[in-house]
N, C-alpha and C. Protein backbone atom coordinates (compact mmCIF):
# COMPACT_ATOMS: atom_id res chain seq x y z
N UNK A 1 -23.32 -5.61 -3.13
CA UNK A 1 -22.46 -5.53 -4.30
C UNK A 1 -21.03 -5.21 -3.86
N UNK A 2 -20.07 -5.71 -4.75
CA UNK A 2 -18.54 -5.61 -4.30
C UNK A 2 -18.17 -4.59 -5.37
N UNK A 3 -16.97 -3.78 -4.78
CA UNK A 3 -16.48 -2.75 -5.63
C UNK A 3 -14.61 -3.10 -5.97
N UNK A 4 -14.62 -2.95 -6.86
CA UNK A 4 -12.97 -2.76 -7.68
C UNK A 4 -12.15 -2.05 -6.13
N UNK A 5 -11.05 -3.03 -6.09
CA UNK A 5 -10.30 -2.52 -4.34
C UNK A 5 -10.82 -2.95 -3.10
N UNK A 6 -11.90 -3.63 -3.31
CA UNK A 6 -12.64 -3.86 -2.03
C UNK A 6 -12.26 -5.34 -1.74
N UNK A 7 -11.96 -5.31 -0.05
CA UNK A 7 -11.41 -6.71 0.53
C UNK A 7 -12.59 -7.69 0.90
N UNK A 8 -12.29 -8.84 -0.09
CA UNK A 8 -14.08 -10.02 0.46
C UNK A 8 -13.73 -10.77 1.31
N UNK A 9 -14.60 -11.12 2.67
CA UNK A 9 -14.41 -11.82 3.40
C UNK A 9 -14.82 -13.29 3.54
N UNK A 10 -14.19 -14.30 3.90
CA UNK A 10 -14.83 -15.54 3.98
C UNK A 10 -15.94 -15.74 3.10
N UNK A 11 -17.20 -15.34 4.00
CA UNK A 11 -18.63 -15.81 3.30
C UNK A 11 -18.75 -14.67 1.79
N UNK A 12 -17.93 -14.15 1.35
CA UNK A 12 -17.93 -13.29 0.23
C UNK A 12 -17.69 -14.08 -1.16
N UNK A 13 -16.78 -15.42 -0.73
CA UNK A 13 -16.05 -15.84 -1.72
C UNK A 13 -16.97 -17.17 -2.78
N UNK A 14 -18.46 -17.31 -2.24
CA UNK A 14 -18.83 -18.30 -2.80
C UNK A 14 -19.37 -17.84 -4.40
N UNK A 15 -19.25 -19.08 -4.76
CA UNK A 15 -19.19 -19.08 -5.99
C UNK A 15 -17.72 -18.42 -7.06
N UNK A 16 -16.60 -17.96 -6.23
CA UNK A 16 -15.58 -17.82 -7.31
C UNK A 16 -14.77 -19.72 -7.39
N UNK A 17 -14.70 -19.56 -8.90
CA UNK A 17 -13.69 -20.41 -9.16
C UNK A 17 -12.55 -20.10 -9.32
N UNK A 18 -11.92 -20.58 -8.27
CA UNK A 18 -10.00 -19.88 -8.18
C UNK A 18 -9.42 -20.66 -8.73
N UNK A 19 -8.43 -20.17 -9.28
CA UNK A 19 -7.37 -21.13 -10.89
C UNK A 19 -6.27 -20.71 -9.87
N UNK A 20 -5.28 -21.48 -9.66
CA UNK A 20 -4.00 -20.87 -9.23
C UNK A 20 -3.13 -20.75 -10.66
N UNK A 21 -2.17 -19.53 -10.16
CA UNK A 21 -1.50 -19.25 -11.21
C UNK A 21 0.09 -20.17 -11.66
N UNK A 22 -0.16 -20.07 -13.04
CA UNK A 22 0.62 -21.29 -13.44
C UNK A 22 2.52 -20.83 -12.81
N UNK A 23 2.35 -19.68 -12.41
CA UNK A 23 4.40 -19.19 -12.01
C UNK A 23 3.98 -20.01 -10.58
N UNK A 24 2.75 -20.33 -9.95
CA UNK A 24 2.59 -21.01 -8.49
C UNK A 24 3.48 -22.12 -8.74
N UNK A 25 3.21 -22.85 -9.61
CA UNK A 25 3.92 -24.24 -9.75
C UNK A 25 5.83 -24.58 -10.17
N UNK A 26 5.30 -23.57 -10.53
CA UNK A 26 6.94 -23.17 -11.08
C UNK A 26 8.06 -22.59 -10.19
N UNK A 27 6.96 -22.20 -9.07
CA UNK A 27 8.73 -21.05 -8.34
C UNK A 27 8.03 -21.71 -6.48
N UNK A 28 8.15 -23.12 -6.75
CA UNK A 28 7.27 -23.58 -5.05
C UNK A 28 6.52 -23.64 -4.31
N UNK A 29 5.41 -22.76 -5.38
CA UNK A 29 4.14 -22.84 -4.97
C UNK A 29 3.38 -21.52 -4.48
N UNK A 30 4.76 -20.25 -4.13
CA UNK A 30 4.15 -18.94 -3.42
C UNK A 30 3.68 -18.04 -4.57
N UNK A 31 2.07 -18.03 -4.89
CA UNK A 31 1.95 -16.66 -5.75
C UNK A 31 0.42 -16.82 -4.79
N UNK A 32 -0.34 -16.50 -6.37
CA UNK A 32 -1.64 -16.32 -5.87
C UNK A 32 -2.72 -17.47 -6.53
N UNK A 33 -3.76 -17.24 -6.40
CA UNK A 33 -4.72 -18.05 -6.98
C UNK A 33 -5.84 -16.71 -7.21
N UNK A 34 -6.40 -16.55 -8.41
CA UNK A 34 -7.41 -15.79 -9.09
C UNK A 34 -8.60 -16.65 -9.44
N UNK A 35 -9.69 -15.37 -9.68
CA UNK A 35 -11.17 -16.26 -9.96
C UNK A 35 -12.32 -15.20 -10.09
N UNK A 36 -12.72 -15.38 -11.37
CA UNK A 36 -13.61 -14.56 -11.90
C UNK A 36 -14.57 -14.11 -10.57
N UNK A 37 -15.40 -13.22 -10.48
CA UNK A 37 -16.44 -12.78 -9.61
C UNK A 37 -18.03 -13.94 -10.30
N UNK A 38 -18.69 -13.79 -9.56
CA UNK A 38 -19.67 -14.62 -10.21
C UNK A 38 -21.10 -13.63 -10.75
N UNK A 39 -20.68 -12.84 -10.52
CA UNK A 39 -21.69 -11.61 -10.96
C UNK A 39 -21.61 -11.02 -12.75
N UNK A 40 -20.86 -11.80 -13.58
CA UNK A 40 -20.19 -11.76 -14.29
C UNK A 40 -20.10 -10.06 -14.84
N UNK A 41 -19.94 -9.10 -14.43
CA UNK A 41 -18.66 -7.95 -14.84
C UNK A 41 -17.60 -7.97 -14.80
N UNK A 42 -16.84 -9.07 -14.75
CA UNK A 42 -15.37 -9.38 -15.57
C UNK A 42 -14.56 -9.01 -14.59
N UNK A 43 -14.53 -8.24 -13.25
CA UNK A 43 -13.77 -8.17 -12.46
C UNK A 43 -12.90 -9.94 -11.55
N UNK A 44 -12.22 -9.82 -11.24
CA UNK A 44 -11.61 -10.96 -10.52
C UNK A 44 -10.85 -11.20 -9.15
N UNK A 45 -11.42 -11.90 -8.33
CA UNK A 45 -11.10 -11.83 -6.72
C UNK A 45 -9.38 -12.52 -7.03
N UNK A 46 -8.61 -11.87 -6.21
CA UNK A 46 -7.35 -12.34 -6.06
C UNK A 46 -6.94 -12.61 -4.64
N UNK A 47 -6.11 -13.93 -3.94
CA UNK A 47 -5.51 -14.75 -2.83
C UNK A 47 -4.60 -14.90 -2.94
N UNK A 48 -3.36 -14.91 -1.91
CA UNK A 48 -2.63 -15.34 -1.91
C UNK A 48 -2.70 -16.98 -2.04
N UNK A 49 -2.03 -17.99 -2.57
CA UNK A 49 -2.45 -19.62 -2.58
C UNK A 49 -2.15 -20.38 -1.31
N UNK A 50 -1.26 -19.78 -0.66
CA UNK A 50 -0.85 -20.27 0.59
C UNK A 50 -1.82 -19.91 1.90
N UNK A 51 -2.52 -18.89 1.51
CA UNK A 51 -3.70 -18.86 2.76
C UNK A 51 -5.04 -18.76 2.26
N UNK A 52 -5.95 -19.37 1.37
CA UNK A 52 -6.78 -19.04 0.53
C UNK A 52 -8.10 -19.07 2.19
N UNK A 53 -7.89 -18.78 2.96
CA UNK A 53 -8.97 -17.76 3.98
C UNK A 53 -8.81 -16.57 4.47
N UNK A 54 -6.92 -16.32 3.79
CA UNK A 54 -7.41 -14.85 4.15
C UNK A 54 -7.46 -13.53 3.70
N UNK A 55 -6.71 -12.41 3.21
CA UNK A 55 -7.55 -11.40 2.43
C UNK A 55 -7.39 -11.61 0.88
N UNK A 56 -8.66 -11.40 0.35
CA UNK A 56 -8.81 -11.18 -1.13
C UNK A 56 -9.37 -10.23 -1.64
N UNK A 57 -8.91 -9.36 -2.27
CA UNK A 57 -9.30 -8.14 -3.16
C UNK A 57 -9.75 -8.51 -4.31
N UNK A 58 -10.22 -7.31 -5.06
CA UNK A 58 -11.17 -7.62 -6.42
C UNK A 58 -10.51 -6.53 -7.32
N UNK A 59 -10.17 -7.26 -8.62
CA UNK A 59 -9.68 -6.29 -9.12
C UNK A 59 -10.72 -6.06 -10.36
N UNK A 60 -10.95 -4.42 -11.14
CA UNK A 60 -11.76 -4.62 -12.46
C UNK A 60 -11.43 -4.72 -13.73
N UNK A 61 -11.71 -5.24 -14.20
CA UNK A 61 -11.49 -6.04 -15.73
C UNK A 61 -10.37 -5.57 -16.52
N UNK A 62 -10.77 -3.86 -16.46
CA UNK A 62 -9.34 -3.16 -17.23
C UNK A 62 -8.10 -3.52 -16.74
N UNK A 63 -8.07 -3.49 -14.96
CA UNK A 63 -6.98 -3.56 -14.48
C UNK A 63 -6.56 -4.96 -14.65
N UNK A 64 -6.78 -6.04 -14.45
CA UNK A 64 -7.18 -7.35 -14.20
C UNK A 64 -6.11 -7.87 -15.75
N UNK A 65 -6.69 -6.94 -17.09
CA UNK A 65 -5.94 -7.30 -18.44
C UNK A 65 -4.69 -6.65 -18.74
N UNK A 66 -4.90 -5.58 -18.01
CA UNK A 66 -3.35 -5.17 -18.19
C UNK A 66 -2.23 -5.08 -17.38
N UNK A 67 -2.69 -5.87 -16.45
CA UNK A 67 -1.80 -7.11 -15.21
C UNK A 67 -1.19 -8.54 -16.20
N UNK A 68 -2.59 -9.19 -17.03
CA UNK A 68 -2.52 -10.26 -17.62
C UNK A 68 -0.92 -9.74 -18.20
N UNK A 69 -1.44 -8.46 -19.99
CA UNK A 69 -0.65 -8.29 -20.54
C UNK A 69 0.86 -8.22 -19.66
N UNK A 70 0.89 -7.28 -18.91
CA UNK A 70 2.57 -6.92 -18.63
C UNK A 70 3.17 -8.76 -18.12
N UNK A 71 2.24 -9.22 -17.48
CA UNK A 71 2.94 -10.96 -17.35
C UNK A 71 3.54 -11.21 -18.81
N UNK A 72 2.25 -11.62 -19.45
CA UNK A 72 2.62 -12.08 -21.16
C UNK A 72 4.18 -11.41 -21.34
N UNK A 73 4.45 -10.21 -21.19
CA UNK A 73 5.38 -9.12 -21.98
C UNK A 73 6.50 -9.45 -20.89
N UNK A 74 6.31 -10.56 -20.22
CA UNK A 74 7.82 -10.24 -18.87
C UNK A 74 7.88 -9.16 -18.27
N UNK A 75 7.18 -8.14 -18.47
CA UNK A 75 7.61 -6.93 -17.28
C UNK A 75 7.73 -7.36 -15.86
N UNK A 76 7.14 -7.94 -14.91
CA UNK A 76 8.01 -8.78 -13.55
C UNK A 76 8.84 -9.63 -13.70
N UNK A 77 9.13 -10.17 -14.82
CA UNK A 77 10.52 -11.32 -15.08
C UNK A 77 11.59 -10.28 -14.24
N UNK A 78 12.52 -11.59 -13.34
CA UNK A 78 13.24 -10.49 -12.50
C UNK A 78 14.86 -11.08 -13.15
N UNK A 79 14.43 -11.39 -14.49
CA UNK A 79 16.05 -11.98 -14.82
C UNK A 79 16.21 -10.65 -15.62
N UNK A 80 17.73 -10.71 -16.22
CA UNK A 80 18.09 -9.70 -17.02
C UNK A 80 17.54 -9.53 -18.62
């Protein structure tokens, strides 16, 4: 079993479906790519998109939505 903070390796990653994130396309391609766990408790493995072999963490559900929210709300928008 994988825990919230914990780094998955290679053979860890089967079965996530990774979505890259839509600011990937928008700012050249450097963010990440996310993907539910397949164990379904709502936690979600996160990659950078530019090296999707090498470290990915897991984040849990609470944290995972109120990452979502502050995106939605612009809190990292780095304009004025």
């Amino acid at each position: 079993m994988t825990h919230t903070g914990q780094v998955l390796g290679p053979g860890d990653r089967a079965g996530i479906a990774w979505r890259i994130s839509s600011y990937s396309t928008n700012n050249g391609g450097s963010c990440v790519e996310a993907g539910p766990l397949p164990d379904g408790t709502g936690r979600v493995a996160v990659r950078h998109s530019h090296h999707p072999d090498g470290t990915a963490f897991i984040v849990g559900r609470c944290e995972w939505a109120a990452f979502l929210g502050a995106v939605r709300n612009g809190e990292f928008d780095d304009r004025p």
